[in-house]
N, C-alpha and C. Protein backbone atom coordinates (compact mmCIF):
# COMPACT_ATOMS: atom_id res chain seq x y z
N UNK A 1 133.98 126.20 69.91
CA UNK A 1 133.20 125.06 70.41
C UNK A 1 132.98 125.14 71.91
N UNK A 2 134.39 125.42 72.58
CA UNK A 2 134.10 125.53 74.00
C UNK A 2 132.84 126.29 74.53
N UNK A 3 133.11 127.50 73.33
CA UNK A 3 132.15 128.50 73.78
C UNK A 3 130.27 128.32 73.56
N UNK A 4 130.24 127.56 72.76
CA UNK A 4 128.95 127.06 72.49
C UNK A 4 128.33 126.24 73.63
N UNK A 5 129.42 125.66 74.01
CA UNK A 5 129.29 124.68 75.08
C UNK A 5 128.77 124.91 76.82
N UNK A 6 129.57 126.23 76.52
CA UNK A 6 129.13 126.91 78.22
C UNK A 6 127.51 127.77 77.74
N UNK A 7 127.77 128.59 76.66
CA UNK A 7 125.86 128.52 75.82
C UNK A 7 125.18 128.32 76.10
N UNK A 8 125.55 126.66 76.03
CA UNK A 8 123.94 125.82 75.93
C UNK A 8 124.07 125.72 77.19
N UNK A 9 125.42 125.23 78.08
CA UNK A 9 125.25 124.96 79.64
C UNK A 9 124.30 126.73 80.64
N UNK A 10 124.84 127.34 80.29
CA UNK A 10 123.94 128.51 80.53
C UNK A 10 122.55 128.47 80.68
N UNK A 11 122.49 128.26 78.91
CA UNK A 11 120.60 128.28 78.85
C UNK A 11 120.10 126.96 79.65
N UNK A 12 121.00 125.51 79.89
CA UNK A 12 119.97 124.82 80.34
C UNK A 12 119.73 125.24 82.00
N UNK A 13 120.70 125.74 82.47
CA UNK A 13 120.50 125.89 83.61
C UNK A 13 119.79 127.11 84.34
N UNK A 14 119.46 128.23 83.30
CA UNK A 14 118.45 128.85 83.23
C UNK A 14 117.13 128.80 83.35
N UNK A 15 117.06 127.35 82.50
CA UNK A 15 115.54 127.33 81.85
C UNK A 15 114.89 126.55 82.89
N UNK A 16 115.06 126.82 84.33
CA UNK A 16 114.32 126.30 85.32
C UNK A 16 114.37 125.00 85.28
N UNK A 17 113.47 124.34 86.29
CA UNK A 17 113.07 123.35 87.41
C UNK A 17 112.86 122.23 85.99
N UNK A 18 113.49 121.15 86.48
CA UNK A 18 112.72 120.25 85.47
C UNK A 18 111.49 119.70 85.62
N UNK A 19 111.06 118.49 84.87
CA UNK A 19 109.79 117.74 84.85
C UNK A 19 109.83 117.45 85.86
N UNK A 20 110.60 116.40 86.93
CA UNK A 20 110.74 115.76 87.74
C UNK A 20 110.15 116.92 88.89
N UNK A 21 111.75 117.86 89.31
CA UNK A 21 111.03 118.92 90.38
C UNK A 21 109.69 119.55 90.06
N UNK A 22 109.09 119.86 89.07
CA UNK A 22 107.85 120.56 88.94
C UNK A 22 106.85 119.31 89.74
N UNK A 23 106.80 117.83 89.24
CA UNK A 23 106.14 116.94 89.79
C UNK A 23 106.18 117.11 90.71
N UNK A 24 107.48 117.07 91.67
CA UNK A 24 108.00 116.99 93.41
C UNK A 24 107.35 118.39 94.00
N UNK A 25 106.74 119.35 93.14
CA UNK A 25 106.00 120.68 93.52
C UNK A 25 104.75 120.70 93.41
N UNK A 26 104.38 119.58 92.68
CA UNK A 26 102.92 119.73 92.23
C UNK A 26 101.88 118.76 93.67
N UNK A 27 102.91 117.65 93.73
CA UNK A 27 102.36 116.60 94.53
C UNK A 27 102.20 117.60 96.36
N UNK A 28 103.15 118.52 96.57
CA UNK A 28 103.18 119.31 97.30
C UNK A 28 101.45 119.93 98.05
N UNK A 29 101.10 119.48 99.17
CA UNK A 29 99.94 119.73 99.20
C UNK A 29 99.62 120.85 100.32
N UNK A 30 98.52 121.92 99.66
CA UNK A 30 98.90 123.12 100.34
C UNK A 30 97.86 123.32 101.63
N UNK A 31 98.19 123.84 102.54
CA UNK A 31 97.46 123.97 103.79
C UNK A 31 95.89 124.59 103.21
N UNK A 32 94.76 124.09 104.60
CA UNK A 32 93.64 125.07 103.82
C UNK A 32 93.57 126.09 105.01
N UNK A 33 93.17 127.60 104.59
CA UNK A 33 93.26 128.40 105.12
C UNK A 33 92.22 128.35 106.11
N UNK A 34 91.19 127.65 105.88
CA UNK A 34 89.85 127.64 106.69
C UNK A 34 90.24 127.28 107.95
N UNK A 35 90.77 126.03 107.83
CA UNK A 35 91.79 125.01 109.17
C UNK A 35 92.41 125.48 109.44
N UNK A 36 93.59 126.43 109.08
CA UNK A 36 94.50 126.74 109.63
C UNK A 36 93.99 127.96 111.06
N UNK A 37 92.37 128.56 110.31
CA UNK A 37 91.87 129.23 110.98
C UNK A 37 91.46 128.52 112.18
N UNK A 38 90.75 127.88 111.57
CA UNK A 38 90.05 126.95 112.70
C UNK A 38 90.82 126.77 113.84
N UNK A 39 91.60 125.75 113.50
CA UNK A 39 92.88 125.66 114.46
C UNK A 39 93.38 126.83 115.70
N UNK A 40 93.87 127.50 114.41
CA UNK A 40 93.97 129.00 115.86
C UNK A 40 92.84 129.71 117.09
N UNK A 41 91.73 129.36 116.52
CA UNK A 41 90.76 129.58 117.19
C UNK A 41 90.58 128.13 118.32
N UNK A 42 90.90 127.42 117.92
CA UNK A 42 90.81 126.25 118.95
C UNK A 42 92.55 126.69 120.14
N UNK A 43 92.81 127.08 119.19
CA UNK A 43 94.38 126.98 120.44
C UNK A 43 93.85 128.65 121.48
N UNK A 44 92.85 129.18 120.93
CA UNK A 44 92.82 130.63 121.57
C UNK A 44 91.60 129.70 122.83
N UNK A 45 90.74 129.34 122.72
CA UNK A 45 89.37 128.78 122.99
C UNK A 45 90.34 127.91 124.08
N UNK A 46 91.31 127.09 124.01
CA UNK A 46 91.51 126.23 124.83
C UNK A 46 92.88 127.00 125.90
N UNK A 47 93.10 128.14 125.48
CA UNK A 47 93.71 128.99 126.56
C UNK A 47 93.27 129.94 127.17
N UNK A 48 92.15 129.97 126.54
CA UNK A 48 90.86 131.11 127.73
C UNK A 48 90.62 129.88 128.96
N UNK A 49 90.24 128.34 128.21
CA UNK A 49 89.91 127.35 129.26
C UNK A 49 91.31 127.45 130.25
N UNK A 50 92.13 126.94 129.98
CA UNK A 50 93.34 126.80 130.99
C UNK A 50 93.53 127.90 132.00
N UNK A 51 93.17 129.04 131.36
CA UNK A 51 93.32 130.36 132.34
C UNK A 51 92.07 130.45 133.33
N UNK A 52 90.63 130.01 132.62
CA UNK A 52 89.86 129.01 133.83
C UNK A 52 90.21 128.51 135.09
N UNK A 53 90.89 127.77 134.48
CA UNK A 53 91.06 126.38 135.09
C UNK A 53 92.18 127.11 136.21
N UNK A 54 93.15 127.84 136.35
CA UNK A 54 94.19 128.78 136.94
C UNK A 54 92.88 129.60 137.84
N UNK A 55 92.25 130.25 137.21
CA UNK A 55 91.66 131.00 137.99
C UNK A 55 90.72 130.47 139.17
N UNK A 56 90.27 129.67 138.82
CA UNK A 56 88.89 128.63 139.67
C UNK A 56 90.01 128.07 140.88
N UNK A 57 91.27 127.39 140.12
CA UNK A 57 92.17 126.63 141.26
C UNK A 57 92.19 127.87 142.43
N UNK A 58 92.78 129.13 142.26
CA UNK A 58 93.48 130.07 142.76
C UNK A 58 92.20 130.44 144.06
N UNK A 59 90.97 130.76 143.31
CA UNK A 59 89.63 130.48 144.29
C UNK A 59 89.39 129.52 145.32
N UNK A 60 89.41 128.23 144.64
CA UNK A 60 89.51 127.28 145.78
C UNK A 60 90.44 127.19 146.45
N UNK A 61 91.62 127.23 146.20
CA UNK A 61 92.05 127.32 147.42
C UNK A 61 92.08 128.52 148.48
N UNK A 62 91.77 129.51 147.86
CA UNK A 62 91.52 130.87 148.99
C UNK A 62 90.32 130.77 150.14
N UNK A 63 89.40 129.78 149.07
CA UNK A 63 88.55 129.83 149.96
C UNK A 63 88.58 128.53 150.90
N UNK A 64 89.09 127.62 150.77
CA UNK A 64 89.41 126.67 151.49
C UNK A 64 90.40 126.74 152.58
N UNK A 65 91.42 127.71 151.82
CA UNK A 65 92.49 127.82 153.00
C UNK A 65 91.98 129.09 154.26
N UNK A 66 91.02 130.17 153.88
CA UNK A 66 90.21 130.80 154.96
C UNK A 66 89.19 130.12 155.82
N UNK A 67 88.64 129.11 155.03
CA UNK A 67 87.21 128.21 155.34
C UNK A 67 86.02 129.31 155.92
N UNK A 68 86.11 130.42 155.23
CA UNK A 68 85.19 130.92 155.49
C UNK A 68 84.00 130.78 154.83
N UNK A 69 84.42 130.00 153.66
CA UNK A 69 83.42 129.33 152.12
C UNK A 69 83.34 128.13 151.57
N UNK A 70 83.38 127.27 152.41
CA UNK A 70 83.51 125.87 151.92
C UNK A 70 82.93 125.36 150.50
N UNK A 71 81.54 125.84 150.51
CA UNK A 71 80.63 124.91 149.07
C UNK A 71 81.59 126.45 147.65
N UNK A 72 81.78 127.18 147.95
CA UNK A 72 82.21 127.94 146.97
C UNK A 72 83.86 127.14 146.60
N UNK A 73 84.35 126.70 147.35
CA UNK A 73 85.78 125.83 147.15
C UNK A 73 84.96 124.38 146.53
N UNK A 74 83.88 124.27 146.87
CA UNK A 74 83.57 122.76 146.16
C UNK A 74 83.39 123.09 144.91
N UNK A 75 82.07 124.51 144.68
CA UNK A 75 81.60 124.74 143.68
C UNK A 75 83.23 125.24 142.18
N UNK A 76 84.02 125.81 142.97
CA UNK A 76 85.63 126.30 142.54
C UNK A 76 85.98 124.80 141.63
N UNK A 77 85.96 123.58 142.28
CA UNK A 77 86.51 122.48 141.75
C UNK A 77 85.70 121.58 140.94
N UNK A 78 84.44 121.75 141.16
CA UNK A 78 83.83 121.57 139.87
C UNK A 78 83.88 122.46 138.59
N UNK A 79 84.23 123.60 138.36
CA UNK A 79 84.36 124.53 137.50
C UNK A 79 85.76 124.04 136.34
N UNK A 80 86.80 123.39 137.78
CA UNK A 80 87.89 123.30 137.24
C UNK A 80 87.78 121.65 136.38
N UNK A 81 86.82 121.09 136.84
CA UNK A 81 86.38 119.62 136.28
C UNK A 81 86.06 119.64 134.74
N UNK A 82 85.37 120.75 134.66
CA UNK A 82 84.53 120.92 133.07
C UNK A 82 85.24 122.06 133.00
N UNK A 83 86.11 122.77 133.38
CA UNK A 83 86.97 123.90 132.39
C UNK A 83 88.22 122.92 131.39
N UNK A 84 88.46 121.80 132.37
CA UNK A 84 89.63 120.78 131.82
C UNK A 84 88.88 119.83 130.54
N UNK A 85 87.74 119.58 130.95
CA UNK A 85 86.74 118.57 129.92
C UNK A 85 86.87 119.86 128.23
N UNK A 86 86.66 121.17 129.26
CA UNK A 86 86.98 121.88 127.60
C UNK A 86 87.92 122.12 126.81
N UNK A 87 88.89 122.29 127.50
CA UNK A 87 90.00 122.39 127.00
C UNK A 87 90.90 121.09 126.58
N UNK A 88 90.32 119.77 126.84
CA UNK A 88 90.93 118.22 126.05
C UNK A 88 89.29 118.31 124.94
N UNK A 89 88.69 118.85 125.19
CA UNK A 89 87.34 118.56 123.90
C UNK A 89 88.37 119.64 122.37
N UNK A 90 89.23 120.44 122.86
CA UNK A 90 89.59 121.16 121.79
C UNK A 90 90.37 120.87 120.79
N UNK A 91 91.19 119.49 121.34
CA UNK A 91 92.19 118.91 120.88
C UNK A 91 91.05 117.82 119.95
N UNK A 92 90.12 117.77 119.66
CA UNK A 92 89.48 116.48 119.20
C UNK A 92 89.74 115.10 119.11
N UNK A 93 90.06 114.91 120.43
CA UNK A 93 90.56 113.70 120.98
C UNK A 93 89.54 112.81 120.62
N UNK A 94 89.74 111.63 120.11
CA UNK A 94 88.84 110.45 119.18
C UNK A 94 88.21 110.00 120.67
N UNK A 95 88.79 109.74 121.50
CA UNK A 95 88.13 108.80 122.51
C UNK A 95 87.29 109.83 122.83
N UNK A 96 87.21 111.25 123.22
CA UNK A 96 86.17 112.56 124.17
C UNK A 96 85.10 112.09 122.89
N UNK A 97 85.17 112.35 121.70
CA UNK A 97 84.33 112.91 120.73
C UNK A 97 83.57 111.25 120.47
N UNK A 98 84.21 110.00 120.61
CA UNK A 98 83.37 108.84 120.81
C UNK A 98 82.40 108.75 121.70
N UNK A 99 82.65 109.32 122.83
CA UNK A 99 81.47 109.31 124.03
C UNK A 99 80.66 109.72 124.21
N UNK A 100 81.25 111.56 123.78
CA UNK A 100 80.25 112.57 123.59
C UNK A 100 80.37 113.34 122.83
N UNK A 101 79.45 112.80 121.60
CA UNK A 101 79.05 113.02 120.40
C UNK A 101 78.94 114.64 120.53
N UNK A 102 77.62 114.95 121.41
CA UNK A 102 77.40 116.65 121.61
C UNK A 102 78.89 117.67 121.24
N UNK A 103 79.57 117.51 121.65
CA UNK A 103 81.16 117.91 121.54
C UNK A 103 81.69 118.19 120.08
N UNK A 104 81.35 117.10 119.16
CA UNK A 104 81.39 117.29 117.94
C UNK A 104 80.86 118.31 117.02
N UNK A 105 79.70 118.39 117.88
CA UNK A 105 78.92 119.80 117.18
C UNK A 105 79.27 121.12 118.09
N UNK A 106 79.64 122.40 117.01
CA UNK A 106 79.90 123.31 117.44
C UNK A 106 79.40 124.06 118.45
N UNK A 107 77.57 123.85 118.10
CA UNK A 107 77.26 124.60 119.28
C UNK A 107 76.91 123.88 120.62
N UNK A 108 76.98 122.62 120.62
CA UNK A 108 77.30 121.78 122.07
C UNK A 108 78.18 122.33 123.01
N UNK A 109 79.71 121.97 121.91
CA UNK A 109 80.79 122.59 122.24
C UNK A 109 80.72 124.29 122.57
N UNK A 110 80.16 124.86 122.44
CA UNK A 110 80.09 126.61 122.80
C UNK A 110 79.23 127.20 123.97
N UNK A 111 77.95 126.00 124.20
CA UNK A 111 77.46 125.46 125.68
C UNK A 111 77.69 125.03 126.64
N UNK A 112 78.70 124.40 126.39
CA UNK A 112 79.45 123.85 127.71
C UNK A 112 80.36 125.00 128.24
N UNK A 113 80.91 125.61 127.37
CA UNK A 113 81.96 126.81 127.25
C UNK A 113 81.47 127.93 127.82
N UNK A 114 80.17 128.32 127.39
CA UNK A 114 79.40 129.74 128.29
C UNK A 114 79.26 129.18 129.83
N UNK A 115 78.36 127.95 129.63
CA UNK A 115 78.16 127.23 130.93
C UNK A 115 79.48 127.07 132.00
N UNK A 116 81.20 127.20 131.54
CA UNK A 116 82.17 127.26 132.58
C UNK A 116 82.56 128.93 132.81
N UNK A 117 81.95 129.25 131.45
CA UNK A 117 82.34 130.64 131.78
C UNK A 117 81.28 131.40 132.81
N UNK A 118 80.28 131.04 133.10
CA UNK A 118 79.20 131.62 134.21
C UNK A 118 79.88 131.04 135.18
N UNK A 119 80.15 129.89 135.32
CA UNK A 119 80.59 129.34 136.88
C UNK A 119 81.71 129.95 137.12
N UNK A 120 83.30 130.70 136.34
CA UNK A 120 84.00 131.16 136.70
C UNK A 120 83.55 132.51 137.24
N UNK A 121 82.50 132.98 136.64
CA UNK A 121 81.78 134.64 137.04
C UNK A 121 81.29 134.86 138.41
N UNK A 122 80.55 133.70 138.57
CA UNK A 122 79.67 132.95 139.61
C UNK A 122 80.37 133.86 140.74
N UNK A 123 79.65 133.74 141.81
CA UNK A 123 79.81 134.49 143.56
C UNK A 123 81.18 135.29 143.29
N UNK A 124 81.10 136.29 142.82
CA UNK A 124 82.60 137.20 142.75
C UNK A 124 82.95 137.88 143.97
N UNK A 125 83.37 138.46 144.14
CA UNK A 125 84.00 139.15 145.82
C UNK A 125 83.54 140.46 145.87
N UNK A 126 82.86 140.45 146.70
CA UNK A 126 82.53 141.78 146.33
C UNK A 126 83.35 142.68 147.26
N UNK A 127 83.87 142.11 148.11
CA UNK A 127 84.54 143.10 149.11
C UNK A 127 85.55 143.81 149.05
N UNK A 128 86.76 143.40 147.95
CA UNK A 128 87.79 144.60 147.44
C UNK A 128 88.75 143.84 147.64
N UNK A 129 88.75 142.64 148.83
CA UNK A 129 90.30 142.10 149.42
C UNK A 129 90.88 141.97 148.05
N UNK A 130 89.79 140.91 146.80
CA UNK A 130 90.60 139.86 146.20
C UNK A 130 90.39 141.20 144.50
N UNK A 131 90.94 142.14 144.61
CA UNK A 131 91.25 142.31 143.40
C UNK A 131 91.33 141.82 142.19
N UNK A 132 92.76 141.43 142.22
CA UNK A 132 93.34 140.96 141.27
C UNK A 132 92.61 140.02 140.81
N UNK A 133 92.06 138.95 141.95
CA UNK A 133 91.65 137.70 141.05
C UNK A 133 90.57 137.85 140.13
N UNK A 134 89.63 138.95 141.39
CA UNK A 134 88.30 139.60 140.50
C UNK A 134 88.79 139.70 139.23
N UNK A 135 89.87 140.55 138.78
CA UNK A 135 90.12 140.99 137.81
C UNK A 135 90.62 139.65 136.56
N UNK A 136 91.75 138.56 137.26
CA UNK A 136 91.64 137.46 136.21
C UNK A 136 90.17 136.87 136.26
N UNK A 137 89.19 136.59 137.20
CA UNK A 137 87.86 135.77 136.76
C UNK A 137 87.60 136.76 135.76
N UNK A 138 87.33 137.86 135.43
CA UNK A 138 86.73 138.64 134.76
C UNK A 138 86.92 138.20 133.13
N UNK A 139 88.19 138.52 133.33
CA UNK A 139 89.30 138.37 131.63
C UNK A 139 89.17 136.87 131.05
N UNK A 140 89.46 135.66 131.86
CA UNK A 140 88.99 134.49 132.04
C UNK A 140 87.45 133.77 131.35
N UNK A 141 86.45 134.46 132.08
CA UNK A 141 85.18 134.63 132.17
C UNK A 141 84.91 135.16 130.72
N UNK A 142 85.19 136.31 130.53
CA UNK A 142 84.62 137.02 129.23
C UNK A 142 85.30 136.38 128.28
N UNK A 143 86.70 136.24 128.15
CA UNK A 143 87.03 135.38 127.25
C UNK A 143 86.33 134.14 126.66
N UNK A 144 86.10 133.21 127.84
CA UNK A 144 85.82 131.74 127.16
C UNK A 144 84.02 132.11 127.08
N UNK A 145 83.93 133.16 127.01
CA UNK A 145 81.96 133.22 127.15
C UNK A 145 82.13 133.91 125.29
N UNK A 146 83.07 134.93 125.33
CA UNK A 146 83.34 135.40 123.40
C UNK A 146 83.64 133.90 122.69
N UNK A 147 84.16 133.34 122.80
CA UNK A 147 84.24 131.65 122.42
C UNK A 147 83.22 131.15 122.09
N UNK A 148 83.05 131.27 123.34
CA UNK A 148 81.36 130.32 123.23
C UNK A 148 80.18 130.80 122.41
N UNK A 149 79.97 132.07 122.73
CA UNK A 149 78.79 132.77 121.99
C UNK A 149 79.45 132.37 120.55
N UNK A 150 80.56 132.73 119.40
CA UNK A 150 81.09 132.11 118.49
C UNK A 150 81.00 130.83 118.09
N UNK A 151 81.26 129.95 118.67
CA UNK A 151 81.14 128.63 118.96
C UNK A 151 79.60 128.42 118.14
N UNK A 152 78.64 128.69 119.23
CA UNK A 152 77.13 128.40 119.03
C UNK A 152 76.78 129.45 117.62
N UNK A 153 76.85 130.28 117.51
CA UNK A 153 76.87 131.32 116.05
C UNK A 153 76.87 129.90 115.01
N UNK A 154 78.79 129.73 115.08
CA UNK A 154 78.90 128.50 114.20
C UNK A 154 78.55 127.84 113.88
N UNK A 155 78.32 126.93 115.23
CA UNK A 155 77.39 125.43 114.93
C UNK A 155 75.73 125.99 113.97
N UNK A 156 75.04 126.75 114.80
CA UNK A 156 73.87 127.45 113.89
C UNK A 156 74.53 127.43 112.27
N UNK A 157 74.83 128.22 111.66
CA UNK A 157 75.19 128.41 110.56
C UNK A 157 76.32 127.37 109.98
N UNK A 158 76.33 126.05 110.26
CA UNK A 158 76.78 124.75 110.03
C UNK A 158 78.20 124.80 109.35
N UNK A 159 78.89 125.63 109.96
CA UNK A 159 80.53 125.89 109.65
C UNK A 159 81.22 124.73 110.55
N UNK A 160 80.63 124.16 111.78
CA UNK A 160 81.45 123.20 111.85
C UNK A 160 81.38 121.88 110.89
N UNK A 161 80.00 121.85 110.40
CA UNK A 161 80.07 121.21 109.51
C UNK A 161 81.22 121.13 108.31
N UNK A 162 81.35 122.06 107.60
CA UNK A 162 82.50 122.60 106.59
C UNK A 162 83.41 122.24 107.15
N UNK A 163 83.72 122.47 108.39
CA UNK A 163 85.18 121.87 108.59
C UNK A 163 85.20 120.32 109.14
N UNK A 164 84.75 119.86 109.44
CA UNK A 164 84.69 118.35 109.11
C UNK A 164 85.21 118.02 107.51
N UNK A 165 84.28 118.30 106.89
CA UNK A 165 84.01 118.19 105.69
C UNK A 165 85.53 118.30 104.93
N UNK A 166 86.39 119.51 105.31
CA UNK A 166 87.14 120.09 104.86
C UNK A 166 88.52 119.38 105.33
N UNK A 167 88.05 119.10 106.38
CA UNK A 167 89.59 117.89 107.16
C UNK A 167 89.35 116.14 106.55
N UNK A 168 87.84 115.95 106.23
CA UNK A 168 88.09 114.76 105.99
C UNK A 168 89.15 114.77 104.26
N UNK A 169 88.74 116.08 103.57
CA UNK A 169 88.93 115.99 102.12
C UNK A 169 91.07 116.01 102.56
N UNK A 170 91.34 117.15 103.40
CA UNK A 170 92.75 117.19 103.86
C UNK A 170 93.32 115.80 103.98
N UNK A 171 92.34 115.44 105.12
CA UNK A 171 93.08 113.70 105.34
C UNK A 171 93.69 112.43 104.03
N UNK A 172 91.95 112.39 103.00
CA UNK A 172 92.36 111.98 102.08
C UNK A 172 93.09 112.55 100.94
N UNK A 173 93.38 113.59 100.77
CA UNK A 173 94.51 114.38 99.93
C UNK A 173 95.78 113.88 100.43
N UNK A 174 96.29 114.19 101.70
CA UNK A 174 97.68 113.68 102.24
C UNK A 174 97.55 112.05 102.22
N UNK A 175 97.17 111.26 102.42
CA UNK A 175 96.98 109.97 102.32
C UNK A 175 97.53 109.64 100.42
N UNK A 176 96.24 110.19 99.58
CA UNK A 176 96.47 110.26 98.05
C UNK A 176 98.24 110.54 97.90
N UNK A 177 98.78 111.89 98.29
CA UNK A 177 100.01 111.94 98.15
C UNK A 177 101.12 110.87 98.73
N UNK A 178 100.70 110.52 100.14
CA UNK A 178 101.90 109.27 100.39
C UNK A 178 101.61 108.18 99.54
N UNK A 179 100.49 107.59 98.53
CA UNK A 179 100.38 106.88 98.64
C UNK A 179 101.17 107.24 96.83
N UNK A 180 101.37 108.18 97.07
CA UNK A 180 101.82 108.40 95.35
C UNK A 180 103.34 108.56 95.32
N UNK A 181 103.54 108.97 96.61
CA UNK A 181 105.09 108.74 96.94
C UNK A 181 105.66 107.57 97.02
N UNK A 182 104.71 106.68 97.19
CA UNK A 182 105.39 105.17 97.94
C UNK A 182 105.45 104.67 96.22
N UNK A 183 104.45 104.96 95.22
CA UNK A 183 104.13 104.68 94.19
C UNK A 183 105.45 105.00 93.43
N UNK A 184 105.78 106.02 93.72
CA UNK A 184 107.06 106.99 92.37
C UNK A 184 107.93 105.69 93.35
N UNK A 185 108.18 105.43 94.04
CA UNK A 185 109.64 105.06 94.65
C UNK A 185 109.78 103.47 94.48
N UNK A 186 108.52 103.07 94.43
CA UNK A 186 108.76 102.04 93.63
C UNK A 186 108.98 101.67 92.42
N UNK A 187 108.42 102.49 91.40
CA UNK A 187 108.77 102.52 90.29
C UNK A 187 110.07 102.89 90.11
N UNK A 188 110.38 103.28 90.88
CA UNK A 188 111.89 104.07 90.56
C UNK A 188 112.95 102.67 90.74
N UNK A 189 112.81 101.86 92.03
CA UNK A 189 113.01 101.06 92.18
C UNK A 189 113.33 99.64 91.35
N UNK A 190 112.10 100.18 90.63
CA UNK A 190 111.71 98.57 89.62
C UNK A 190 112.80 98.65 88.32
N UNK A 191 112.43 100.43 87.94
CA UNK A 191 113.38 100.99 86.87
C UNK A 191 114.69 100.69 86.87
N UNK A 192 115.26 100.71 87.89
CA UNK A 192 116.99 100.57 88.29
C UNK A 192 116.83 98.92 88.48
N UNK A 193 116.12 98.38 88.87
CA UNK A 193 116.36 96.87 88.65
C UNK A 193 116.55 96.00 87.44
N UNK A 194 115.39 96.44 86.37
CA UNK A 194 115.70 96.41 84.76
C UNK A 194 116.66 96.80 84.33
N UNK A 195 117.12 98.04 84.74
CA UNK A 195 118.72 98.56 84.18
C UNK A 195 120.01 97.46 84.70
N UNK A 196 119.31 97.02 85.90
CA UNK A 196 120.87 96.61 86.51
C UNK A 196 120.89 95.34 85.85
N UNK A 197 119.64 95.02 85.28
CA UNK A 197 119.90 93.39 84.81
C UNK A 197 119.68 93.34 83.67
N UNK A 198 119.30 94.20 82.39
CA UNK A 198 119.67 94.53 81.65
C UNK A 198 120.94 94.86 81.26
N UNK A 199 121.98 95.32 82.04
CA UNK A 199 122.94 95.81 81.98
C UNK A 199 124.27 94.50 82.55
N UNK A 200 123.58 93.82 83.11
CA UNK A 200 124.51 92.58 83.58
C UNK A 200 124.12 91.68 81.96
N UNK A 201 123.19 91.63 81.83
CA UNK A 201 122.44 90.75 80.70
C UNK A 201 123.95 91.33 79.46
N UNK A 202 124.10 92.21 78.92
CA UNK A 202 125.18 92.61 77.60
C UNK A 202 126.59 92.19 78.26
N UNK A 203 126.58 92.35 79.34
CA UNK A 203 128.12 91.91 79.79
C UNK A 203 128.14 90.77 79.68
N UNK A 204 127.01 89.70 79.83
CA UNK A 204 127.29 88.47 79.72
C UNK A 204 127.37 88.25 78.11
């Protein structure tokens, strides 16, 4: 008998996941690969901007602290004005994308982006002192301009569309699941309340 007993304890514990965990796997909602893309491309897009935004600072002040270039230190800090506007437009901040709608669409967003990437290109040195920086505007520059040209590709061929589309369906999927969680836990809730007073109910 014993031995039958460890048997069946064997096979049940074999025979996998029950009803319950398969549910707790099913409700499980899986990333979409499109977004996840997306995403990375926004975190790449908004660190070409920041490295902008580093590079333009590093300008203005060279040229401010020589004053041999004043409007190029002005023109430096406007660059850094709309390299920062791009890099908070990436985060799709509700309040940026309320104001300016353009932003929402991909290839707005990939215009503004070429447009900081020319101003970081803008009056380069030609004289040899500034190397290096030549060399970050460059990397800087070409970077957020590959963005951009992408960017506008996109918007053309209405992929930012799709991903709208594709985050609103995400949003309401995760929403559907909490709202099915809050659902099981009440029921679960209600279940053990019938038991408990059911169960007081025979004792009396």
């Amino acid at each position: 008998m014993s031995r039958n007993a460890e048997g069946e304890g064997s096979q049940r514990s074999n025979s996998g996941p029950g009803p319950g965990q398969m549910n707790g796997a099913r409700v499980r909602a899986r990333a979409d690969p499109f977004l996840v893309v997306c995403r990375c491309f926004s975190v790449v897009t908004a660190l070409a901007a920041i490295l902008c935004i580093a590079v333009n600072v590093l300008s203005a002040i060279r040229s401010f602290k020589n004053g041999s270039d004043v409007f190029d230190g002005i023109f430096r800090c406007y660059a850094v004005l709309i390299a920062m506007f791009v890099a908070v437009a990436e985060t799709e901040w509700g309040f940026i994308i309320k104001f300016w709608k353009v932003l929402e669409y991909w290839a707005g967003r990939g215009m503004l982006q070429i447009f900081v990437a020319v101003m970081t290109r803008a009056y380069p040195d030609t004289s040899g002192e500034k190397a290096e920086l030549v060399l970050l505007q460059n990397i800087a520059s070409y970077l957020l301009l590959a963005c951009g040209v992408i960017y506008v590709i996109s918007g053309i061929l209405c992929i930012g569309f799709l991903k709208r589309a594709r985050l609103k369906k995400e949003v309401s999927t995760e929403q559907a699941i909490k709202d099915l969680q809050v659902l099981k836990g009440t029921s679960v809730l209600g279940l053990l309340t019938t038991t408990h007073f059911l169960y007081s109910s025979c004792q009396i």
